[in-house]
Protein backbone atom coordinates (compact mmCIF):
# COMPACT_ATOMS: atom_id res chain seq x y z
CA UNK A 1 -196.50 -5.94 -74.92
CA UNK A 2 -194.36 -4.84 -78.44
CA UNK A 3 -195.65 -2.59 -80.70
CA UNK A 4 -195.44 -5.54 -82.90
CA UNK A 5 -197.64 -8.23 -80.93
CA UNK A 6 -200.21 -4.85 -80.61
CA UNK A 7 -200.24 -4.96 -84.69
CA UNK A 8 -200.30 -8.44 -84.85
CA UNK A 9 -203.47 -8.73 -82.48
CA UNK A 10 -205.28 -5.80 -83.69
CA UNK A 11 -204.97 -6.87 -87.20
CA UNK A 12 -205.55 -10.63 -86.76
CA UNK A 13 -209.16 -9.94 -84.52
CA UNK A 14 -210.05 -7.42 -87.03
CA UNK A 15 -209.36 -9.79 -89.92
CA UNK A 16 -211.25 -12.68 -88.19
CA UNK A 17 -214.12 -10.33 -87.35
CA UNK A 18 -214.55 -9.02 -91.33
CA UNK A 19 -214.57 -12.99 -91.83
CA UNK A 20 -217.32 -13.47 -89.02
CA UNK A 21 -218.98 -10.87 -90.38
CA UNK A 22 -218.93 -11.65 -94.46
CA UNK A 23 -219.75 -15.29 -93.32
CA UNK A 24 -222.88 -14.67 -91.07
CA UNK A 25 -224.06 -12.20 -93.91
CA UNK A 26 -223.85 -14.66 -96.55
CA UNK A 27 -225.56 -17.35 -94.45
CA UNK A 28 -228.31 -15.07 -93.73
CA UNK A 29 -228.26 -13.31 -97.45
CA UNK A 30 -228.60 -16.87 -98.90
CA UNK A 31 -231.57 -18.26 -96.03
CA UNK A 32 -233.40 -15.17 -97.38
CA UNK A 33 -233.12 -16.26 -100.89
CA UNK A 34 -233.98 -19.86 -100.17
CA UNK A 35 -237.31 -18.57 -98.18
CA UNK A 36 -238.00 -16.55 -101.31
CA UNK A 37 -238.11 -19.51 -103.75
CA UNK A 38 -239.45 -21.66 -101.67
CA UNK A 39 -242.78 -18.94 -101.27
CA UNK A 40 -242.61 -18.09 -104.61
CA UNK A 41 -242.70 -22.39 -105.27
CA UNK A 42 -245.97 -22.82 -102.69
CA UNK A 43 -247.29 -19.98 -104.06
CA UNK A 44 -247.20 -21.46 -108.06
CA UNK A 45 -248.24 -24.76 -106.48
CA UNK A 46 -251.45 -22.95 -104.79
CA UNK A 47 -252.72 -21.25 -107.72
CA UNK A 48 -252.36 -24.44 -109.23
CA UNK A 49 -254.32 -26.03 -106.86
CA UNK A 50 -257.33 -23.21 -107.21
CA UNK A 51 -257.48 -23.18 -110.98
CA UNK A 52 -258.06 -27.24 -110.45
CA UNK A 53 -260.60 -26.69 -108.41
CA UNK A 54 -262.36 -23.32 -110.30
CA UNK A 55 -262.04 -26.43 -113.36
CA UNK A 56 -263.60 -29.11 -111.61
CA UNK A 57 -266.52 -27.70 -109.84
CA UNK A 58 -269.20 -28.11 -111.92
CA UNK A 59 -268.28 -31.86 -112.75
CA UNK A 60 -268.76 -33.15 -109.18
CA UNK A 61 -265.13 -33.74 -108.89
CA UNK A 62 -263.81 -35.73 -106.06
CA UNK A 63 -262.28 -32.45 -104.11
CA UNK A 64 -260.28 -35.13 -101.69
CA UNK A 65 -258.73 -37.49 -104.54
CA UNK A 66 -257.77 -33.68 -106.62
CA UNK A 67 -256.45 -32.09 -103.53
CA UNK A 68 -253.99 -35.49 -103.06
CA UNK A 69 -253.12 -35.40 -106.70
CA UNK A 70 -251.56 -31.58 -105.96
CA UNK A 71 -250.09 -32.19 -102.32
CA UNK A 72 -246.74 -31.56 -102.31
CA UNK A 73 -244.47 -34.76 -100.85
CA UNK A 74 -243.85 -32.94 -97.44
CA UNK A 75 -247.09 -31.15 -96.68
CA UNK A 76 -250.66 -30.69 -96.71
CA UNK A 77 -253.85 -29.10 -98.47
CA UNK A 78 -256.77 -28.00 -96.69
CA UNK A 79 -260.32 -26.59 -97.47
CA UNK A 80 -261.44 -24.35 -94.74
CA UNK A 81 -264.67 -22.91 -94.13
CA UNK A 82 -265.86 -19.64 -92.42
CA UNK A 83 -266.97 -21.12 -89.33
CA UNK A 84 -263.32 -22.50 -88.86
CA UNK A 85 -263.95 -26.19 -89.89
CA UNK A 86 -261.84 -28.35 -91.80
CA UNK A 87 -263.90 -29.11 -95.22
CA UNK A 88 -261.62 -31.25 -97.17
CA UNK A 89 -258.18 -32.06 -95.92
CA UNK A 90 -255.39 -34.33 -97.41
CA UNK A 91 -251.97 -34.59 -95.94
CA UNK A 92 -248.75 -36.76 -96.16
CA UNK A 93 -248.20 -37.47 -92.56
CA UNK A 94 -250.15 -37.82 -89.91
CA UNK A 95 -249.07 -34.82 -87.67
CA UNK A 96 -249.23 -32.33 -90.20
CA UNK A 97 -253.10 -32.33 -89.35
CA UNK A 98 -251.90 -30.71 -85.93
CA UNK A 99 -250.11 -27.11 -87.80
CA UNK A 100 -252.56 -24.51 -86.88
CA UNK A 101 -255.40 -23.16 -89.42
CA UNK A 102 -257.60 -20.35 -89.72
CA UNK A 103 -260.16 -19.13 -92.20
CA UNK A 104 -258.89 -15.91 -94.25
CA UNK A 105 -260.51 -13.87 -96.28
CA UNK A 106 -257.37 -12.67 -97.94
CA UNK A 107 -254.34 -14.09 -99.13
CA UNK A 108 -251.53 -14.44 -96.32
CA UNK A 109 -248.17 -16.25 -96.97
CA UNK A 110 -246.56 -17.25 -93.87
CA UNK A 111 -243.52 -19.43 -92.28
CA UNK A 112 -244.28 -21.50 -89.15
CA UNK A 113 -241.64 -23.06 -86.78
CA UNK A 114 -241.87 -26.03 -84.97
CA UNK A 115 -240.28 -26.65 -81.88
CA UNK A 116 -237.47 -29.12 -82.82
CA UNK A 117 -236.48 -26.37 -85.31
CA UNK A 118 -238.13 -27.52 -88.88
CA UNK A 119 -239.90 -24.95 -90.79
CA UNK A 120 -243.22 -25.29 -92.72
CA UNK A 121 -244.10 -22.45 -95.53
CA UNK A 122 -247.89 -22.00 -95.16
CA UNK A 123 -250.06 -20.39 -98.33
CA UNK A 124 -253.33 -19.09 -97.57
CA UNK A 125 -255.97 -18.36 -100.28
CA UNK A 126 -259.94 -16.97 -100.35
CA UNK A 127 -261.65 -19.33 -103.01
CA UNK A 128 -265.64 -19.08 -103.99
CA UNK A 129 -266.58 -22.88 -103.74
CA UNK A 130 -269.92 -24.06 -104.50
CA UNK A 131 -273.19 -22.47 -103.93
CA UNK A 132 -271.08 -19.19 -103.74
CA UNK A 133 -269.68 -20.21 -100.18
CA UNK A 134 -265.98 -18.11 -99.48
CA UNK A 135 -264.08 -20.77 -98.11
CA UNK A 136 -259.79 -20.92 -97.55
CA UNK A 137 -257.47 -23.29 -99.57
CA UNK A 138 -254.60 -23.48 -97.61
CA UNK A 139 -251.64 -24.89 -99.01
CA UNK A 140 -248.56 -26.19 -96.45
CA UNK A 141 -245.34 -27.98 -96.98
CA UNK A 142 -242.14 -28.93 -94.95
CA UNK A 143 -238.85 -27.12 -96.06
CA UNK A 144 -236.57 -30.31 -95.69
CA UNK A 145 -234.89 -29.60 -98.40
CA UNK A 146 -234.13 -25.88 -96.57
CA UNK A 147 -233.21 -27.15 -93.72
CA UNK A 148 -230.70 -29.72 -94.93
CA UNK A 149 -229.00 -26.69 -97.43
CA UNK A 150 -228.88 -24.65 -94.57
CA UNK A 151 -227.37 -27.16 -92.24
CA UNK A 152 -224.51 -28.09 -94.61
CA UNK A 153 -223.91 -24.27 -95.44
CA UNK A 154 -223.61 -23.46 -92.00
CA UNK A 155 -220.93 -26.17 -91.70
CA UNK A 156 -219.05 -24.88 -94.89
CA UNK A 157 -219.14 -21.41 -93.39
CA UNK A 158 -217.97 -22.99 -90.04
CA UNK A 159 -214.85 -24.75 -91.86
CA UNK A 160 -214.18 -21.94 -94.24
CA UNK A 161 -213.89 -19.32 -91.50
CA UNK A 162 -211.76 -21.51 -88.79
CA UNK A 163 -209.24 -22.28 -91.95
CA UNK A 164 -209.42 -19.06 -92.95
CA UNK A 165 -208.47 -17.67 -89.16
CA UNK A 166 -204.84 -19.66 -89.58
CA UNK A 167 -203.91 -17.19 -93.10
CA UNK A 168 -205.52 -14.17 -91.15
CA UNK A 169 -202.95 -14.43 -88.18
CA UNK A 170 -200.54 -15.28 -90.77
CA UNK A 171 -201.20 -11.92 -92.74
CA UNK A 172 -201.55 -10.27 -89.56
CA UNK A 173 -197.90 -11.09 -88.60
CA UNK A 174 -196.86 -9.76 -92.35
CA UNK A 175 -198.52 -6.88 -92.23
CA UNK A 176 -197.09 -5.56 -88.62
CA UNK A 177 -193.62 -6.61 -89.48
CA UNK A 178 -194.28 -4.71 -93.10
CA UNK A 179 -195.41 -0.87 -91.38
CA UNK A 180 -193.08 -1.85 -88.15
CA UNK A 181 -189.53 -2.17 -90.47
CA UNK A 182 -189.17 1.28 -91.68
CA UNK A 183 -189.67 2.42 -87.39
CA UNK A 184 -187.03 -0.42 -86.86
CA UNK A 185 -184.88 0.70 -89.57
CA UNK A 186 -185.37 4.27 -88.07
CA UNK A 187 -184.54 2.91 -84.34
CA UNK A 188 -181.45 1.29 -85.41
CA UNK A 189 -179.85 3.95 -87.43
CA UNK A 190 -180.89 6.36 -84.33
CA UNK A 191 -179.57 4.01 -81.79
CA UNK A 192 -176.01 3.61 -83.98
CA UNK A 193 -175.46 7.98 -83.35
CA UNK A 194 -173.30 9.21 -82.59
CA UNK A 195 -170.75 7.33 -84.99
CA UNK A 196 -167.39 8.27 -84.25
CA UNK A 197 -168.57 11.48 -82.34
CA UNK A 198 -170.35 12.76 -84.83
CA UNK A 199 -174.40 12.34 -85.50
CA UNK A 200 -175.40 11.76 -88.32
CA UNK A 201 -178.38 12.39 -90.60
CA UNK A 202 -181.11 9.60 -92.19
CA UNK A 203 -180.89 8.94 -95.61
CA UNK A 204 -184.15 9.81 -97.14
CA UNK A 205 -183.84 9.65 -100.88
CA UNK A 206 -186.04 7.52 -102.57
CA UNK A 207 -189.00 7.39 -100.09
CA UNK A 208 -192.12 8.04 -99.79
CA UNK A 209 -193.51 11.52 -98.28
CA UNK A 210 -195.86 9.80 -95.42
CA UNK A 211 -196.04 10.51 -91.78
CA UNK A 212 -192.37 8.50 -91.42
CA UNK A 213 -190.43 10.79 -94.25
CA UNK A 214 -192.29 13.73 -91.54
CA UNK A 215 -190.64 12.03 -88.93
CA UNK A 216 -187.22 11.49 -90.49
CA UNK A 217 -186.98 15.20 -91.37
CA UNK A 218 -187.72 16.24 -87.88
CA UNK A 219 -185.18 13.77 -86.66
CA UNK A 220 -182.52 15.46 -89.34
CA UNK A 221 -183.58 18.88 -88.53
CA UNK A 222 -182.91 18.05 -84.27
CA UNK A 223 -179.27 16.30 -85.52
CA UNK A 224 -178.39 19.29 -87.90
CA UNK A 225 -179.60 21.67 -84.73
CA UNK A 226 -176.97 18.89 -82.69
CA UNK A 227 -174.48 19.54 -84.49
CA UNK A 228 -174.41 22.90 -84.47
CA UNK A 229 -174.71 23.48 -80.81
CA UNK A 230 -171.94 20.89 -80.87
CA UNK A 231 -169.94 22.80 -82.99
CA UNK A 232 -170.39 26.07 -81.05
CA UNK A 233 -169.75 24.34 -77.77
CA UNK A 234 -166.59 23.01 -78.79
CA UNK A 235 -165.37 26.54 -80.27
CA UNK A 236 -166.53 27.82 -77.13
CA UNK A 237 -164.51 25.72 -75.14
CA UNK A 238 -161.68 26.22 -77.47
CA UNK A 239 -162.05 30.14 -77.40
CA UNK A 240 -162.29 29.97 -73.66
CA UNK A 241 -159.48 27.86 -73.02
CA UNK A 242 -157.33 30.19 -75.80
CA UNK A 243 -158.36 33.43 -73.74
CA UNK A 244 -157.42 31.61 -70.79
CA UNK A 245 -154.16 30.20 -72.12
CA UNK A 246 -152.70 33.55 -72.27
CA UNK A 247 -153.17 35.07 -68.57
CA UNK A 248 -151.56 32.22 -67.98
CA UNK A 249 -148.76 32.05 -69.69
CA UNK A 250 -148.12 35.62 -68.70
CA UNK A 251 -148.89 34.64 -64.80
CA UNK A 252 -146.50 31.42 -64.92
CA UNK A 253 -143.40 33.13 -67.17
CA UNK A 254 -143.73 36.29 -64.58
CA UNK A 255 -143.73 33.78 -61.43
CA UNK A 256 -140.61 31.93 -62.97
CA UNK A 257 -139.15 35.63 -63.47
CA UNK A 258 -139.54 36.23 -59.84
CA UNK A 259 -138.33 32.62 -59.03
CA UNK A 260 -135.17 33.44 -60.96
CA UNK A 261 -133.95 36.81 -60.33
CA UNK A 262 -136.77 38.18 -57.60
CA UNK A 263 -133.90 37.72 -54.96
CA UNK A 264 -131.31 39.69 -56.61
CA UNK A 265 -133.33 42.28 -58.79
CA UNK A 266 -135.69 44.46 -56.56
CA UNK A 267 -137.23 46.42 -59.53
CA UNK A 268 -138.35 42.33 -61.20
CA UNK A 269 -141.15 42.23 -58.40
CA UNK A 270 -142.90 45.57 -58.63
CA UNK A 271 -142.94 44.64 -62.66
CA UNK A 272 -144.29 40.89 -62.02
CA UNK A 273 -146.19 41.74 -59.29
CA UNK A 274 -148.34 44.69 -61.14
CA UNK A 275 -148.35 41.93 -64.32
CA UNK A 276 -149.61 38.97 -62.34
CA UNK A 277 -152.12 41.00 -61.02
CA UNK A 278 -153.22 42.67 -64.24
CA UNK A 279 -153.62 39.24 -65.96
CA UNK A 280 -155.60 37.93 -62.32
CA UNK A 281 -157.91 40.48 -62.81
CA UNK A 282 -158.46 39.77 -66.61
CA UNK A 283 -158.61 36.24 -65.78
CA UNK A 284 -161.65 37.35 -62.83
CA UNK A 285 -163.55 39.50 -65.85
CA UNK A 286 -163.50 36.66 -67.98
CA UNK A 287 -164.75 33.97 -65.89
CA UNK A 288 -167.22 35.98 -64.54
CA UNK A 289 -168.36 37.14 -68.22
CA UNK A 290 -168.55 33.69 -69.26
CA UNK A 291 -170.39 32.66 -66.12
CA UNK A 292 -172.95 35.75 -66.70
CA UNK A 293 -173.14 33.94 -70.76
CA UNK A 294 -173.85 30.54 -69.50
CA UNK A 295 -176.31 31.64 -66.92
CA UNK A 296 -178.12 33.69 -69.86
CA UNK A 297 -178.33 30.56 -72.47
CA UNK A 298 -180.05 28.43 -69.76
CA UNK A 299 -182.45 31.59 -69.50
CA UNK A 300 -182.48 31.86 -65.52
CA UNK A 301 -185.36 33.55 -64.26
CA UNK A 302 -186.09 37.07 -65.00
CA UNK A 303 -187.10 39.40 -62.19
CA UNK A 304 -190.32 41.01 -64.39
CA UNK A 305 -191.12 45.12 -63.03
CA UNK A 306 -192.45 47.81 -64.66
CA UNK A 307 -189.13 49.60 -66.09
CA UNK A 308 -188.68 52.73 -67.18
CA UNK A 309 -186.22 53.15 -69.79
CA UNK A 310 -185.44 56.85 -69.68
CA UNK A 311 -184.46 56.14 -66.05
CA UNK A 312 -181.79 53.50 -67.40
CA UNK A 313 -180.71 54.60 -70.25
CA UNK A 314 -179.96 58.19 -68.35
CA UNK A 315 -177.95 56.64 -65.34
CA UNK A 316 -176.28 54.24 -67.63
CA UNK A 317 -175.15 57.95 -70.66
CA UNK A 318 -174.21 59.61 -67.21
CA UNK A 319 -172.01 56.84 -65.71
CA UNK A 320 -169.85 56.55 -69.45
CA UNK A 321 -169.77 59.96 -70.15
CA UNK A 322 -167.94 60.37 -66.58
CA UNK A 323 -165.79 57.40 -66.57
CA UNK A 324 -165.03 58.35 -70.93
CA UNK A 325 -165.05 62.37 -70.62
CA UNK A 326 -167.35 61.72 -73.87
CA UNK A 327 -170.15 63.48 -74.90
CA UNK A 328 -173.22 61.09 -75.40
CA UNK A 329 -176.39 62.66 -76.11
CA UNK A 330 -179.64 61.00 -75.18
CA UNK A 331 -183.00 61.39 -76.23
CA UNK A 332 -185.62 60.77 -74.21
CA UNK A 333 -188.94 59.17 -75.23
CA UNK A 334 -192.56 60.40 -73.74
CA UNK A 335 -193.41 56.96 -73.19
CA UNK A 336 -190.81 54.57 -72.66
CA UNK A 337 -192.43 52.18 -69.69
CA UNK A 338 -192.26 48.31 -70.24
CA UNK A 339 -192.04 44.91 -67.79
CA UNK A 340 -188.69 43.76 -67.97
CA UNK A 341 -185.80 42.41 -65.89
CA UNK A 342 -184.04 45.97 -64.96
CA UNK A 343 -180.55 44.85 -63.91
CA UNK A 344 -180.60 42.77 -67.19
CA UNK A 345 -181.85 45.93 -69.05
CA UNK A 346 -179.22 48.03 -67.95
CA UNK A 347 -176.34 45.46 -68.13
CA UNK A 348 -177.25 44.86 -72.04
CA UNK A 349 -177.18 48.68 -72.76
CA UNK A 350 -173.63 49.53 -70.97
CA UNK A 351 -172.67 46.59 -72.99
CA UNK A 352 -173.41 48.40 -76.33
CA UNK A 353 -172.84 51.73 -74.94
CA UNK A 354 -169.49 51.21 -73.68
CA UNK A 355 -167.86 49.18 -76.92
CA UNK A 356 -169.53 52.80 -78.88
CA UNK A 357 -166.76 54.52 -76.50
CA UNK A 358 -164.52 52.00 -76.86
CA UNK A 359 -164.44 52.25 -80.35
CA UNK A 360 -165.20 55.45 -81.38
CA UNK A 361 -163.70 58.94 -80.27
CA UNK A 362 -166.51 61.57 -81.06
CA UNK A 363 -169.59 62.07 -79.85
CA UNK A 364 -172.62 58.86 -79.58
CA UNK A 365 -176.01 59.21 -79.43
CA UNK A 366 -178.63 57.77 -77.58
CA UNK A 367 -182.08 57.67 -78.11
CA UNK A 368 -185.31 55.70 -76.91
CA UNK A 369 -188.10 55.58 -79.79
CA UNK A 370 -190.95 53.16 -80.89
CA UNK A 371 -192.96 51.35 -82.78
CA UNK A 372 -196.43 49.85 -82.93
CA UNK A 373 -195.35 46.30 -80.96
CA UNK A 374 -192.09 47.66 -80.01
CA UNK A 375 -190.02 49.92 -77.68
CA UNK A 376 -186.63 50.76 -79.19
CA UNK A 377 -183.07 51.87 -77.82
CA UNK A 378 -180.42 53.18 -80.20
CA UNK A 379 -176.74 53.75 -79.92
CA UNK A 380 -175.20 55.29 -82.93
CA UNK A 381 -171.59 56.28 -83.01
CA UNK A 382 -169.55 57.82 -85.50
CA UNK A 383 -166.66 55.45 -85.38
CA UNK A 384 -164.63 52.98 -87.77
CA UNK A 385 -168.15 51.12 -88.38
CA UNK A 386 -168.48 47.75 -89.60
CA UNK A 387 -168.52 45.48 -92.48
CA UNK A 388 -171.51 43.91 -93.79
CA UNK A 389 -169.30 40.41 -93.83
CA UNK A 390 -168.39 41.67 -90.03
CA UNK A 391 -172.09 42.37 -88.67
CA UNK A 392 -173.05 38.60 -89.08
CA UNK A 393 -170.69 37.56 -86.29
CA UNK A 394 -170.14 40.30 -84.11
CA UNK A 395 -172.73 38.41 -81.57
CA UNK A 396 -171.04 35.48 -81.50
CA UNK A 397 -168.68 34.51 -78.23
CA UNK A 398 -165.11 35.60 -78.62
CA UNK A 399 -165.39 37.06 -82.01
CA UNK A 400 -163.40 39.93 -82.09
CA UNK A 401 -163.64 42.73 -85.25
CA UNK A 402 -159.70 44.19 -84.18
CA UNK A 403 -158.19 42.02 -81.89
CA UNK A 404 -155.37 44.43 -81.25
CA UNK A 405 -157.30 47.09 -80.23
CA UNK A 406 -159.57 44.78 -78.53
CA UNK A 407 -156.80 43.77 -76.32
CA UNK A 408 -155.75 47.48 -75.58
CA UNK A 409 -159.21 48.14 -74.36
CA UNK A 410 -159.41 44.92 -72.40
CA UNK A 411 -162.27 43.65 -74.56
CA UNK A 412 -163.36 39.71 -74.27
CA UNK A 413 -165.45 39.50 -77.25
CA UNK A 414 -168.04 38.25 -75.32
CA UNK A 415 -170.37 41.39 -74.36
CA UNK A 416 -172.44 41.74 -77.38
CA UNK A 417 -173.13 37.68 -77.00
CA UNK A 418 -174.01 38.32 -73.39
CA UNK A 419 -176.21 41.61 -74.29
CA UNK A 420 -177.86 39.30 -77.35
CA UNK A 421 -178.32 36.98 -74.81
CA UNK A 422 -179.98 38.78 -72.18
CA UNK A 423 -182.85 40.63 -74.68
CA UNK A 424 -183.50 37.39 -76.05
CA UNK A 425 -184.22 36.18 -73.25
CA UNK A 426 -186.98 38.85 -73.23
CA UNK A 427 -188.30 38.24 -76.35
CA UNK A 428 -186.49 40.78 -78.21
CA UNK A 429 -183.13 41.39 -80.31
CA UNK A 430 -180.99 43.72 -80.80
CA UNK A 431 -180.02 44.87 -84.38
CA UNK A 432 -176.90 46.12 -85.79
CA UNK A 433 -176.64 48.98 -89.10
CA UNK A 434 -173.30 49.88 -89.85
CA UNK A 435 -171.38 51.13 -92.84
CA UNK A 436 -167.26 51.46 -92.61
CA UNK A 437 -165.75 54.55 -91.90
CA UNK A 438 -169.24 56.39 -91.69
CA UNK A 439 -170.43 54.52 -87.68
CA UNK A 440 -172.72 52.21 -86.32
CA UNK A 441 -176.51 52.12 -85.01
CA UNK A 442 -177.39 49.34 -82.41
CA UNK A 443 -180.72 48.92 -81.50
CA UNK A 444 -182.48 47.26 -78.40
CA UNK A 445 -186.03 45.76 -79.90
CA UNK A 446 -188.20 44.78 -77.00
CA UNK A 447 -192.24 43.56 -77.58
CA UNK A 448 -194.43 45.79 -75.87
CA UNK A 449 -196.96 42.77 -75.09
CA UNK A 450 -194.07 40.24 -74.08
CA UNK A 451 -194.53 39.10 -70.54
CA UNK A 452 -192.98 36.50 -68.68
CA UNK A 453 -195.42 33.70 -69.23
């Protein structure tokens, strides 16, 4: 079933309900008020009746002749003594005589129902007749005229509510497609993205702030998210198929070389040979570094131990300072223990410690510290350093701060990207402080409570 038939339904029963509902109240609100004047009528009409009698008394009246001259036209008077006997009794019909009686001693005002359904209001009063005697005047009459209002009410009601059923669907229908065409405008322009590649935003000027502008703005904040990824994809692609490109190039103009003049020039192979494999083995780094990225964004599992990071920041300052003949200083921290992934650990800190010998020539420093929430590793070198413009891109893929020197050292531009990549994954970050000509200071953040949940 459509969201809109749901609407439609819900809105039409709940609309003929509220008219069920006002209906039956008024026909029971206006009964009530009928039964009140009606009492309030017999009620007059006794007191009537007594002050006749209180009048008459002592003149030897004709009780039966004064009772007829009060009856009402649909009902009955009757005089009734202690012992439960009828004294005087006058009535219109016949079978009224049969509606029940009984002596009070109090005045009761009651409604009696016969069964075929017509209604008889029934005044009872204590009266001192003669010699002092407490007898009952009891005053009945037949509501016809009650029952007929009622009767043609409930029809009205009846006729009013099955016409007024039709408009209800009717506003029903107008009233789902009303809340349902901003969703279907929203559906349509969501359905027509991506529009010539690109997606592109809702318009939400001019509307109101309800739970659909909410809805829109989450919708433009996932596009604008989109389109960046989009954006970065493509310049990934393009950076990767640029680093790419040139390997190549050198690997095909070295094999045409050899084609050419490999035959006839001894000294052409050992030159293309030790080229083509150079630019093989750059080619190897670079897939595998951009394999390592990829698996990182899609945040493959982490193998969580308890890691001790004087252990790997120590085998990782002795490994550079062999392979650099540097001088990297570490200091250690009392307690440096945290649950991490340790390859991943130790991979993202060669990363930073390495591009400090890369591109710096005195000595670096190392040094494990903390914080309340966090454990911190910091590699500060004394090198070129690097501009605040600089520092806001040196984690993304490919970028490169001096792409000459970059290629001397066989740099990819995509380690800091891949170390970014593997602390995030951990929760943390890693920082960058740098001024120009004075060094650098990268830090490793990780949360001391950060688990892998």
């Amino acid at each position: 079933m459509k969201l809109r038939t749901k609407i439609q339904l819900f809105l039409s029963i709940v609309l003929v309900v509220v008219i069920i509902f006002v209906n039956t109240g008024i026909y029971f609100l206006f009964e009530k008020n009928v039964l009140d004047t009606e009492m309030e009528r017999a009620v007059s009409n006794t007191e009537r009746v007594m002050q006749a009698i209180a009048q008459n008394e002592e003149a030897g009246a004709d009780y039966k002749q004064l009772l007829r001259s009060f009856m009402p036209t649909n009902g009955m008077i009757r005089i009734i003594t202690e012992d439960e006997k009828v004294l005087f009794g006058v009535a219109e019909k016949a079978e009224y005589y049969n509606l029940p009686f009984s002596f009070q001693n109090e005045g009761l005002q009651q409604i009696h129902e016969k069964n075929n359904g017509s209604k008889f209001v029934q005044i009872s009063q204590p009266l001192i007749f003669e010699n002092g005697e407490i007898v009952t005047l009891q005053v009945t009459e037949e509501l016809e005229a009650y029952q007929s209002i009622m009767q043609t009410l409930a029809i009205v009601l009846l006729i009013a509510s099955l016409v007024m059923i039709l408009p209800a669907i009717f506003i029903g229908y107008l009233l789902s497609n009303y809340f349902l065409r901003p969703i279907k405008n929203l559906t349509t322009q969501m359905a027509e993205n991506p529009i010539n590649g690109q997606f592109l935003k809702l318009d939400k000027k001019g509307k109101a702030r309800d739970e659909l502008y909410h809805l829109e703005t989450s919708y433009n904040d996932m596009i604008e998210r989109l389109n960046e990824s989009i954006i970065k994809q493509q310049q990934f692609v393009s950076d990767a198929s640029h680093e790419l490109k040139t390997p190549i190039s050198v690997i095909t103009s070295y094999a045409e070389l050899l084609e050419r003049w490999g035959h006839k020039k001894p000294e052409v192979i050992d030159e293309a040979s030790d080229a083509i494999s150079y630019e093989a083995k750059r080619m190897k780094y670079l897939t595998e570094q951009l394999f390592i990225l990829a698996r990182n964004d899609g945040k493959s599992a982490l193998n969580y131990e308890t890691v001790d990071l004087n252990t790997i920041a120590r085998d990782v300052v002795r490994s550079l300072a062999v392979a650099y003949n540097r001088n990297i200083i570490f200091h250690e921290h009392d307690n440096a223990v945290v649950s991490a992934d340790k390859e991943k650990i130790h991979q993202s800190l060669y990363i930073l410690v390495d591009n400090a010998c890369k591109y710096s020539d005195s000595e670096i420093i190392v040094r494990i510290h903390e914080s309340e929430e966090e454990l911190m590793i910091s590699i500060e070198d004394f090198g070129e350093g690097i501009s605040k413009e600089q520092q806001s891109n040196i984690f993304e893929r490919f970028y490169r701060i001096d792409k000459a020197r970059s290629r001397e050292t066989g740099g990819s531009g995509l380690g800091l990207a891949i170390g970014q990549a593997m602390i995030k994954a951990h929760g943390g970050n890693i920082t960058v402080s740098s001024e120009p000509a004075k060094g650098s200071i990268f830090t490793i953040h990780l949360n001391k409570s950060y688990s892998n949940n």
